[in-house]
C-alpha atoms as a PDB file:
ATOM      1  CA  UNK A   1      55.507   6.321  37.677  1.00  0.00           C
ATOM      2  CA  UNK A   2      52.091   5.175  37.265  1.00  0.00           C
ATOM      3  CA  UNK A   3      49.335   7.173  37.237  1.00  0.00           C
ATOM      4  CA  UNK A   4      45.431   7.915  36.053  1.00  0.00           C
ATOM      5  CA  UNK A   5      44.412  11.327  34.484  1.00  0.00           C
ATOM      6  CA  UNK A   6      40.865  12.206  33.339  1.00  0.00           C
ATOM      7  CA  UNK A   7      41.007  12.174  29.238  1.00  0.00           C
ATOM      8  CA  UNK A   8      39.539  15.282  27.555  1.00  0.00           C
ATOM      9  CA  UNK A   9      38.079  15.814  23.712  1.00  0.00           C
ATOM     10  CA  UNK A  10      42.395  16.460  23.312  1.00  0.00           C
ATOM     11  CA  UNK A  11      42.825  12.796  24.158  1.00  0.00           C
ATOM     12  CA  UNK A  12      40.145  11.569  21.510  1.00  0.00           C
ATOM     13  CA  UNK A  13      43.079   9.852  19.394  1.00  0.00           C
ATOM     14  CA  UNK A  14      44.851   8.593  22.079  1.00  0.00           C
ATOM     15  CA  UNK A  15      41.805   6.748  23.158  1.00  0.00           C
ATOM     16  CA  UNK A  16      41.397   5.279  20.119  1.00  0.00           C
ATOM     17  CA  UNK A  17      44.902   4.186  19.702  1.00  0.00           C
ATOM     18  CA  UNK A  18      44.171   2.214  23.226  1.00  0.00           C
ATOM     19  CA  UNK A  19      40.861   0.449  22.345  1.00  0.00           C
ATOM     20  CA  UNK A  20      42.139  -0.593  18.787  1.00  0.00           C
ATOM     21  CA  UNK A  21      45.068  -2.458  20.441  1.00  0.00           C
ATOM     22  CA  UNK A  22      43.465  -3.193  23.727  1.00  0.00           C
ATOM     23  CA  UNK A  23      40.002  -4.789  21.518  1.00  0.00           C
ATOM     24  CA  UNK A  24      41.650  -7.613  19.292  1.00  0.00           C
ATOM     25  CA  UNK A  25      43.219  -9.305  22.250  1.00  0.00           C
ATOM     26  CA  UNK A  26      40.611  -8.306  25.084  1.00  0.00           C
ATOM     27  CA  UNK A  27      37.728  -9.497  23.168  1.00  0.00           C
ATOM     28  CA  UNK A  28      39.345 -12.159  20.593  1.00  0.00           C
ATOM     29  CA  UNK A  29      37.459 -15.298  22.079  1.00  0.00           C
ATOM     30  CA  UNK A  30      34.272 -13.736  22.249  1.00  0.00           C
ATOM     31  CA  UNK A  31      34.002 -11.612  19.603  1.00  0.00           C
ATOM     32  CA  UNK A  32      34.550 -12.365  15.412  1.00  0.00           C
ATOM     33  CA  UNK A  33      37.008 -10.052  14.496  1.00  0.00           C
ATOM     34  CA  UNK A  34      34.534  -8.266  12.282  1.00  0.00           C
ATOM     35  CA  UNK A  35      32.192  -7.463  15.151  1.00  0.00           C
ATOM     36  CA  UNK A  36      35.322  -6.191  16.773  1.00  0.00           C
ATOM     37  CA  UNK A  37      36.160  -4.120  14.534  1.00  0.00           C
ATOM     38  CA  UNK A  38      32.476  -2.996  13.996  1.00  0.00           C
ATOM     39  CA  UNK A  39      32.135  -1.861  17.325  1.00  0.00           C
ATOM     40  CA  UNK A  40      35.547   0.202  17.471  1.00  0.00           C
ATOM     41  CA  UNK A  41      34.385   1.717  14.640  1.00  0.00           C
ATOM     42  CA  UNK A  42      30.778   2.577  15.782  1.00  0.00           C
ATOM     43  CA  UNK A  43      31.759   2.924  19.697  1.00  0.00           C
ATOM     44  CA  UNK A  44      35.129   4.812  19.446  1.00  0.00           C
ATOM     45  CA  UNK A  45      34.991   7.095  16.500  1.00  0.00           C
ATOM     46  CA  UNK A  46      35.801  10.631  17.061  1.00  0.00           C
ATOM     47  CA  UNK A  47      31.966  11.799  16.808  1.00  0.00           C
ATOM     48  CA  UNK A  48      30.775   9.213  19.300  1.00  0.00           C
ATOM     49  CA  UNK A  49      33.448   9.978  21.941  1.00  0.00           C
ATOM     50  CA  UNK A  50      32.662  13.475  21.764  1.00  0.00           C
ATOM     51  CA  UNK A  51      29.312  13.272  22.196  1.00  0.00           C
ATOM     52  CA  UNK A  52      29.488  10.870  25.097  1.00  0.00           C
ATOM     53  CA  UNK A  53      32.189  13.225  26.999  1.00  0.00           C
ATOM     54  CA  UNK A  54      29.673  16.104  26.375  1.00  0.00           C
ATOM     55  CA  UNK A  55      26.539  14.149  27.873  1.00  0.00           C
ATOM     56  CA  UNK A  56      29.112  13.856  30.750  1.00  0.00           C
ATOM     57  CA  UNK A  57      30.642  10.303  30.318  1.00  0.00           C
ATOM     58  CA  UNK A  58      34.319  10.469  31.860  1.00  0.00           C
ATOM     59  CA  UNK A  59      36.734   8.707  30.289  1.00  0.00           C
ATOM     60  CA  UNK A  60      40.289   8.424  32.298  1.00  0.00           C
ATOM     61  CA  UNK A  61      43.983   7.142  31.127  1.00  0.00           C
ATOM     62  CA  UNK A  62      46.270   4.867  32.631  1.00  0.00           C
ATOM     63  CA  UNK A  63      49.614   5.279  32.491  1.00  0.00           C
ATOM     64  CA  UNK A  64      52.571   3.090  33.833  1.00  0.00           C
ATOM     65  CA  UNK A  65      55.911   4.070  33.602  1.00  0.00           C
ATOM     66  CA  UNK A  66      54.413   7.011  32.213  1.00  0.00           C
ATOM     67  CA  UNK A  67      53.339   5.549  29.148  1.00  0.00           C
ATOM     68  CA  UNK A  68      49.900   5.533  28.310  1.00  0.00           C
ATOM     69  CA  UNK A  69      48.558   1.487  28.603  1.00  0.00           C
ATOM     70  CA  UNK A  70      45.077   1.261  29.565  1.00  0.00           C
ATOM     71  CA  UNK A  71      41.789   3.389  29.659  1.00  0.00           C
ATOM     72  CA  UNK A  72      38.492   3.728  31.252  1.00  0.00           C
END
């Protein structure tokens, strides 16, 4: 089944997991992997998601086949 559920603070790590193995290949012929790994650190750390969800930035998963694959 695929599916799309709105992410909470709960899915924080799950979020992260996504964007640090979704970042090296999205972003790998535009970015130096150092500035990748910059910006998951700055963009995606557990402080800065939280703050964003609480100004009222929605972040959703993706799932397919009911495993989560994608976020937004």
């Amino acid at each position: 089944m695929h599916y799309i559920t709105q992410a909470d603070s709960d899915h924080i790590p799950l979020i992260q997991k996504l964007a640090n193995r979704i970042w090296p290949v999205a972003y790998r012929d535009i970015l130096k992997p150092e500035h990748i790994s910059n910006m998951l650190e700055r963009i995606y750390s557990e402080e800065n998601l939280e703050a964003e969800m609480r100004s009222g930035h929605r972040f959703y998963i993706i799932y397919a086949e009911d495993v989560p694959s994608g976020y937004a």
